[in-house]
N, C-alpha and C. Protein backbone atom coordinates (compact mmCIF):
# COMPACT_ATOMS: atom_id res chain seq x y z
N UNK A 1 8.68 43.02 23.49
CA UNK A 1 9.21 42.76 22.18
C UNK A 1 9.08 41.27 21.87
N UNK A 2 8.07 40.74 20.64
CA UNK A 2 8.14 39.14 20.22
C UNK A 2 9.07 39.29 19.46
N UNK A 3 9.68 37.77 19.28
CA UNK A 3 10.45 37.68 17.98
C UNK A 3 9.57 36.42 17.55
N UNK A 4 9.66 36.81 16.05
CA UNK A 4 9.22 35.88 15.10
C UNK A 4 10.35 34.26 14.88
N UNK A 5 10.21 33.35 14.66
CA UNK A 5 10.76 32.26 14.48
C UNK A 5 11.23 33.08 13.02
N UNK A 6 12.40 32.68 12.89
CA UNK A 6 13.14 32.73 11.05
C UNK A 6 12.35 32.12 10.23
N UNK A 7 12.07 32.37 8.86
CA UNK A 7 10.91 32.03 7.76
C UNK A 7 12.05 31.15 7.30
N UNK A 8 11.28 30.09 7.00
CA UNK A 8 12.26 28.66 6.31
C UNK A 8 11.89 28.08 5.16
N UNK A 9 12.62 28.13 4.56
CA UNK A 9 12.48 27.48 2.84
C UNK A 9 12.13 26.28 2.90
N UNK A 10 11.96 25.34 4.16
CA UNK A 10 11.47 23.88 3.73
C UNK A 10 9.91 24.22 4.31
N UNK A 11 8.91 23.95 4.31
CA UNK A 11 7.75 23.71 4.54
C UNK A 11 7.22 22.35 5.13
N UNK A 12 6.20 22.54 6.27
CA UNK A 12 6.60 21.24 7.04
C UNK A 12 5.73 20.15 6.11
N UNK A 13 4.72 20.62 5.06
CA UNK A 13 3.92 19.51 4.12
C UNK A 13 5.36 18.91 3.00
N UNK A 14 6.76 19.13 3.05
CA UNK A 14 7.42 19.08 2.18
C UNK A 14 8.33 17.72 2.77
N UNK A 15 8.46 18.00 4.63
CA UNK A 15 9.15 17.42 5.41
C UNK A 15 7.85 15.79 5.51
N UNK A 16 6.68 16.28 5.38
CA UNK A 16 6.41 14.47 5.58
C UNK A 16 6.00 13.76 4.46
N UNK A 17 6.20 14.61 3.18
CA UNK A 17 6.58 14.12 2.23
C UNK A 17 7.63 13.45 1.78
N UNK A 18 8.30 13.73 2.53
CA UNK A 18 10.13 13.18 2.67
C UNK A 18 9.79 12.27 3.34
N UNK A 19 9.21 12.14 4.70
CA UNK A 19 9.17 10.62 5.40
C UNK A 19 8.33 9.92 4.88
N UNK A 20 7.35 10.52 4.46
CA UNK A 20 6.30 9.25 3.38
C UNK A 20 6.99 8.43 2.39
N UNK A 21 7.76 9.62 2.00
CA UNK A 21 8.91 8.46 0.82
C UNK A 21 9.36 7.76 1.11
N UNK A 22 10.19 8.01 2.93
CA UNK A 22 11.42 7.04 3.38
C UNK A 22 10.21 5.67 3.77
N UNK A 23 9.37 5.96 4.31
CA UNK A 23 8.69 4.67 5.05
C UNK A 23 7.82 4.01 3.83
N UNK A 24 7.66 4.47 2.64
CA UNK A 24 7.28 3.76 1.38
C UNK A 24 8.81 2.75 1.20
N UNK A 25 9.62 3.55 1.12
CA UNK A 25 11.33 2.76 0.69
C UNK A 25 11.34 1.54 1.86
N UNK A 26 11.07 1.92 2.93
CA UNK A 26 11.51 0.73 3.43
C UNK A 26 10.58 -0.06 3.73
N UNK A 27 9.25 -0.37 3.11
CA UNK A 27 8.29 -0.71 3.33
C UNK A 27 7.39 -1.21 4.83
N UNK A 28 7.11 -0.02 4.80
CA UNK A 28 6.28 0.22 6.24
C UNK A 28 4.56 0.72 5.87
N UNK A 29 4.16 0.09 5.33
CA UNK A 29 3.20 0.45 4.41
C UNK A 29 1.99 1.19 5.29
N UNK A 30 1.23 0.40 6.42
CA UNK A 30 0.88 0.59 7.04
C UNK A 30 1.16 1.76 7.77
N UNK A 31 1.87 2.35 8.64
CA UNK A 31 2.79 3.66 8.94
C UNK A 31 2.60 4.37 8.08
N UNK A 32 2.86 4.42 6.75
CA UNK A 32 2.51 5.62 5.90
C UNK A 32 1.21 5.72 5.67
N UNK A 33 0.31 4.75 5.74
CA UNK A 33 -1.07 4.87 5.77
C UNK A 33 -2.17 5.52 6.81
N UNK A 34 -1.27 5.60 8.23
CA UNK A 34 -1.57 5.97 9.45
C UNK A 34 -1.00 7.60 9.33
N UNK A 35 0.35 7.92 8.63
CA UNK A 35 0.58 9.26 8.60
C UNK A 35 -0.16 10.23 7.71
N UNK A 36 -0.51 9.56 6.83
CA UNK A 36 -1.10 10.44 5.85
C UNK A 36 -2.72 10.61 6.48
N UNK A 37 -3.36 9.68 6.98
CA UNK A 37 -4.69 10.08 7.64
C UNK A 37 -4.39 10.92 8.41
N UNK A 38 -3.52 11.06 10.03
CA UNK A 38 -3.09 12.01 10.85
C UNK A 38 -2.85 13.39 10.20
N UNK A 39 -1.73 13.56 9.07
CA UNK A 39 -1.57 14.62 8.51
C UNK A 39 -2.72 15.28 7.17
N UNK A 40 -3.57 14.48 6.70
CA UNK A 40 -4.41 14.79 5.41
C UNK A 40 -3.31 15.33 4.43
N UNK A 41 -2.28 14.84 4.72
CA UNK A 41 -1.34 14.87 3.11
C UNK A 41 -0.74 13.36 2.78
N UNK A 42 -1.55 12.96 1.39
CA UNK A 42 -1.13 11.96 0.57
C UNK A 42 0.11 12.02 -0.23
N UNK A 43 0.75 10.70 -0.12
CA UNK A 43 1.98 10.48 -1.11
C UNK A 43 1.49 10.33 -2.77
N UNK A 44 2.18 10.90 -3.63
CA UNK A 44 1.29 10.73 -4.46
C UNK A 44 -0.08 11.15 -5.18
N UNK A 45 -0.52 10.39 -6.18
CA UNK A 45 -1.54 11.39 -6.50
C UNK A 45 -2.98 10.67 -5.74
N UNK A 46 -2.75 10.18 -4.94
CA UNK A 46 -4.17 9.76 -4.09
C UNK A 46 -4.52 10.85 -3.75
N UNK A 47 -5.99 10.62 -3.83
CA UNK A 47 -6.91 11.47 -3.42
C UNK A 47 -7.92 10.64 -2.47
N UNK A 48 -7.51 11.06 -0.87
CA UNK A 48 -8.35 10.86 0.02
C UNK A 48 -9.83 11.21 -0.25
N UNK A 49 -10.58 9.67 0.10
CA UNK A 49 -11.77 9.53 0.06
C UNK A 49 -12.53 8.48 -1.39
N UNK A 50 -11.29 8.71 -2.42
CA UNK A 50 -11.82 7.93 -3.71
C UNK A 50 -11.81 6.80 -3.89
N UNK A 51 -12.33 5.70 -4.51
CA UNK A 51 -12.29 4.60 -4.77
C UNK A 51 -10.75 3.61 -4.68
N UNK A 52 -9.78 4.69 -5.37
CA UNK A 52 -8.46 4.41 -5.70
C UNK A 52 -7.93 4.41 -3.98
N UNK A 53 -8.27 5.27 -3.50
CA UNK A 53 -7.33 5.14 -2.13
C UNK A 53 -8.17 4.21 -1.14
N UNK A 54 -9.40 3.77 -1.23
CA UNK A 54 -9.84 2.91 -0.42
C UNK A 54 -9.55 1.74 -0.98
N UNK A 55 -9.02 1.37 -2.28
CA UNK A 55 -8.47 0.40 -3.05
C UNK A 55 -6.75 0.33 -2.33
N UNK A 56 -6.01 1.13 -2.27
CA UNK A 56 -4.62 1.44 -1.90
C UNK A 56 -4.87 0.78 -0.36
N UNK A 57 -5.58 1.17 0.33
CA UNK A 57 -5.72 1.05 1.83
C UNK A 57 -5.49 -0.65 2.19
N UNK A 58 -6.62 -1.52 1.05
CA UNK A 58 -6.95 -2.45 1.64
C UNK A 58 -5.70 -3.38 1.17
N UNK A 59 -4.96 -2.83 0.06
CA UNK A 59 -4.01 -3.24 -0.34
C UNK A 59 -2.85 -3.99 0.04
N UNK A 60 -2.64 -2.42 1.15
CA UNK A 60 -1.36 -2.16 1.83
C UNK A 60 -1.92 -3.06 3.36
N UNK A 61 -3.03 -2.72 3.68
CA UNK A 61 -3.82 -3.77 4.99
C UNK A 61 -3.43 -4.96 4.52
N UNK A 62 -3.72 -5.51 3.13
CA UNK A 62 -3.52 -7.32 3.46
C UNK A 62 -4.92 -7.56 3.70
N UNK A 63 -5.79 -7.16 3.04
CA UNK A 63 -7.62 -7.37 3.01
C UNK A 63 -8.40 -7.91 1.56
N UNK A 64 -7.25 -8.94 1.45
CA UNK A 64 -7.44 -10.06 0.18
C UNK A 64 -9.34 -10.30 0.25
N UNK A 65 -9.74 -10.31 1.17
CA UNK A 65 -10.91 -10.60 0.95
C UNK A 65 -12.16 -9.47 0.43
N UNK A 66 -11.54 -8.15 1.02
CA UNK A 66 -12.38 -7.14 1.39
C UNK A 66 -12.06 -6.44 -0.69
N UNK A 67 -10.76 -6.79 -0.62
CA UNK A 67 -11.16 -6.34 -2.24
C UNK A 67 -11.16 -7.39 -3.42
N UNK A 68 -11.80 -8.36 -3.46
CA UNK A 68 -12.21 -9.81 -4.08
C UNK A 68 -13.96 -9.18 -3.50
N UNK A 69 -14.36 -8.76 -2.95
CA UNK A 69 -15.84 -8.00 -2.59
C UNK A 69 -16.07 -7.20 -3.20
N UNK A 70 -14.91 -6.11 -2.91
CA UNK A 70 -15.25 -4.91 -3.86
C UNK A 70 -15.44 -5.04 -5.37
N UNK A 71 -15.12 -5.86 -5.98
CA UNK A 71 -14.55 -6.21 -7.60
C UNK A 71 -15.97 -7.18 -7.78
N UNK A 72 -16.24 -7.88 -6.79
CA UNK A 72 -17.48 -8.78 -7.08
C UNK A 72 -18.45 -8.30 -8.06
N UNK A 73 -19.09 -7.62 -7.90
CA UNK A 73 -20.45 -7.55 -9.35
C UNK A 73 -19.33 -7.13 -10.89
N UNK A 74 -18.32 -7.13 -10.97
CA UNK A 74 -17.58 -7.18 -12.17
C UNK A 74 -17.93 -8.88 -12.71
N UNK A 75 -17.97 -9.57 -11.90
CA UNK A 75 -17.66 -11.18 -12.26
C UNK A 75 -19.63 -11.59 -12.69
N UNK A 76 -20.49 -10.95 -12.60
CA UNK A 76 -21.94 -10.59 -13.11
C UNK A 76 -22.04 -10.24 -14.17
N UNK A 77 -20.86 -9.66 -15.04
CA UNK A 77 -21.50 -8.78 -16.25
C UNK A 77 -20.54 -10.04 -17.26
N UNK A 78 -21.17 -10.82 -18.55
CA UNK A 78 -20.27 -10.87 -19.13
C UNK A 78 -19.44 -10.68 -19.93
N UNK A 79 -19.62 -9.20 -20.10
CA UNK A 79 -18.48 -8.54 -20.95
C UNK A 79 -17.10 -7.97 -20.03
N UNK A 80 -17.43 -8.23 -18.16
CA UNK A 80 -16.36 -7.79 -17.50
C UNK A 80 -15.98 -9.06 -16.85
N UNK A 81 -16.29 -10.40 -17.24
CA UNK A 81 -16.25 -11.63 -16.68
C UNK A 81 -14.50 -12.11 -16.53
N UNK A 82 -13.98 -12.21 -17.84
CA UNK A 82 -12.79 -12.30 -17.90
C UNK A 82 -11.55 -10.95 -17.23
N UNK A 83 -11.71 -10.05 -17.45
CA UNK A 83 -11.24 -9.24 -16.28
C UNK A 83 -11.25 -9.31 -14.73
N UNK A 84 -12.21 -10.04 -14.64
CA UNK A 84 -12.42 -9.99 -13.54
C UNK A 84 -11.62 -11.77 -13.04
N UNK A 85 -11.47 -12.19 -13.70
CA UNK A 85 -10.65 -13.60 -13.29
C UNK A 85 -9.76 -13.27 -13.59
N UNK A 86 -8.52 -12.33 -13.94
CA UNK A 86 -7.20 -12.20 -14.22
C UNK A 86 -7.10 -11.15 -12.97
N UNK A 87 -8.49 -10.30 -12.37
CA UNK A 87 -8.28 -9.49 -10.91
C UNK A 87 -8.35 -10.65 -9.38
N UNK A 88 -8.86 -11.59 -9.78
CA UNK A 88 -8.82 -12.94 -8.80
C UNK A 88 -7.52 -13.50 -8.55
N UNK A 89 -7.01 -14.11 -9.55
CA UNK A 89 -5.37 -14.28 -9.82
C UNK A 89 -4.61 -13.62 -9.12
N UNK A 90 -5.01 -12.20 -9.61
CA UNK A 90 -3.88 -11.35 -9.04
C UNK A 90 -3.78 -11.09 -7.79
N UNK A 91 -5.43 -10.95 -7.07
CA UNK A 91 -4.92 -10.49 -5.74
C UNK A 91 -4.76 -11.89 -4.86
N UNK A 92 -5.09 -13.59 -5.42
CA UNK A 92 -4.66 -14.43 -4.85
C UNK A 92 -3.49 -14.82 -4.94
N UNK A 93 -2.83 -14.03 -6.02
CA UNK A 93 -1.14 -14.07 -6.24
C UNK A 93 -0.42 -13.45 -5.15
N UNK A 94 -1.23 -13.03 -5.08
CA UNK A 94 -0.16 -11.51 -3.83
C UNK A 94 -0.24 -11.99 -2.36
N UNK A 95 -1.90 -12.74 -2.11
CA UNK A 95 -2.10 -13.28 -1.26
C UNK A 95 -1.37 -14.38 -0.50
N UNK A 96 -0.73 -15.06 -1.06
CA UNK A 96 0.22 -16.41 -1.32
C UNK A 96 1.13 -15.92 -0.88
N UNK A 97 2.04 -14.64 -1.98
CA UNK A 97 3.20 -14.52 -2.11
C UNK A 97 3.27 -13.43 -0.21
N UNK A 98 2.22 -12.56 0.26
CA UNK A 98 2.66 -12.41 1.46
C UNK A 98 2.56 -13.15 2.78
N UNK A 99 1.78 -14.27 2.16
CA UNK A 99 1.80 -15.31 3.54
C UNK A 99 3.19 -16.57 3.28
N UNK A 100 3.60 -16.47 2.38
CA UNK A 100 5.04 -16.78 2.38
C UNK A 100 6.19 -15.80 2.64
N UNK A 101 6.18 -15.08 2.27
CA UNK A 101 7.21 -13.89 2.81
C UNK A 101 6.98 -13.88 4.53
N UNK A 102 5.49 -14.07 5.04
CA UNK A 102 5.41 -13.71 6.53
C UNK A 102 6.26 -15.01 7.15
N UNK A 103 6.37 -16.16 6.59
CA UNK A 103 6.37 -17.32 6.68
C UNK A 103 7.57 -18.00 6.49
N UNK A 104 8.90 -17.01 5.96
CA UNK A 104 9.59 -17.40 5.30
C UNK A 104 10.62 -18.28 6.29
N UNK A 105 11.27 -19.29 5.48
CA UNK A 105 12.21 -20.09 6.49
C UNK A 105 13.53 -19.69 6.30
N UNK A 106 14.32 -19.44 7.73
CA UNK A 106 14.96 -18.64 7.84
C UNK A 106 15.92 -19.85 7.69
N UNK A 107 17.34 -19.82 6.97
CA UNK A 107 18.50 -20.73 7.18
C UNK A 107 19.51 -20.27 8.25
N UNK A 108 20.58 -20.90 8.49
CA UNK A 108 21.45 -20.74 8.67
C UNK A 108 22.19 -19.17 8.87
N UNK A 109 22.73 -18.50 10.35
CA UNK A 109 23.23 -17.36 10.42
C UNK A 109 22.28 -16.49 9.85
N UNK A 110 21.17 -16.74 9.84
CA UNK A 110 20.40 -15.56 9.92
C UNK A 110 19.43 -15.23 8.51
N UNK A 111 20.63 -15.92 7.56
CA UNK A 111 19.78 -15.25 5.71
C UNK A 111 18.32 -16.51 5.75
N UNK A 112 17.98 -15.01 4.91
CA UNK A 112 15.96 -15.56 4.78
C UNK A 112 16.33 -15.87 3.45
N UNK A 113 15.50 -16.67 2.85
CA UNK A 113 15.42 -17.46 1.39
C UNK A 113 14.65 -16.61 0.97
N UNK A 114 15.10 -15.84 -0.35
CA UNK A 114 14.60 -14.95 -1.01
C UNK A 114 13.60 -15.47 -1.90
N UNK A 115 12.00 -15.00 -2.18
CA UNK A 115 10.79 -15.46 -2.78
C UNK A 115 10.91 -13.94 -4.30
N UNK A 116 10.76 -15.32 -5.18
CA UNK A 116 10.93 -15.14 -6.40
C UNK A 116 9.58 -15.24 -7.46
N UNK A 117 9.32 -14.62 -7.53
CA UNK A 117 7.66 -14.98 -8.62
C UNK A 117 8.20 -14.92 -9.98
N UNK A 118 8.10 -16.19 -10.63
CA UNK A 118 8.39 -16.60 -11.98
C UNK A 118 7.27 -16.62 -13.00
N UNK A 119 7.16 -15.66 -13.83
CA UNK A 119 5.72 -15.66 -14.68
C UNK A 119 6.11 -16.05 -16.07
């Protein structure tokens, strides 16, 4: 005589959808980038393999250079010239702002000086 395991209303693609959320919340970016390859279920509407998620990847990597490459022949055309210097900005904005966050000086009992981007 087998017995069957009890049929369960949560589904386990539902359960690492739940931890994809939690490790997005607490920003573990990387980790959710490693779970979702292991499992082939994306947070979100990424779609493994597209432009957008190899864009997301290098993002969440910290590969300031690798997508300032990708965007390159935009800065060739000049009707995409100026777009393409407000996409420079941006990802050297971010660039900055996480090598100061990695960087940050820690005071007194422990509190980190909170980084503020003023636009």
């Amino acid at each position: 005589m087998s017995s069957k395991p009890p049929a369960s209303a949560v589904q386990e693609s539902d359960i690492i959808h739940l931890v994809l959320d939690f490790l997005e919340d607490v920003g573990l970016g990387k980790t959710v980038l490693a779970l979702e390859e292991e499992t082939g279920i994306c947070n979100g509407d990424w779609i493994p393999g597209t432009e957008l998620a190899f864009l997301r990847r290098k993002v969440i990597e910290g590969l300031w250079d690798d997508l300032l490459d990708f965007f390159w022949p935009l800065g060739k055309d000049s009707s995409t010239l100026e777009p393409h210097r407000r996409l420079q900005i941006i990802v050297e904005k971010q660039r900055v702002m996480e090598h100061l966050r990695a960087c940050a000086v820690r005071l007194p009992e422990g509190r980190a000086r909170t980084l503020e981007v003023v636009e």
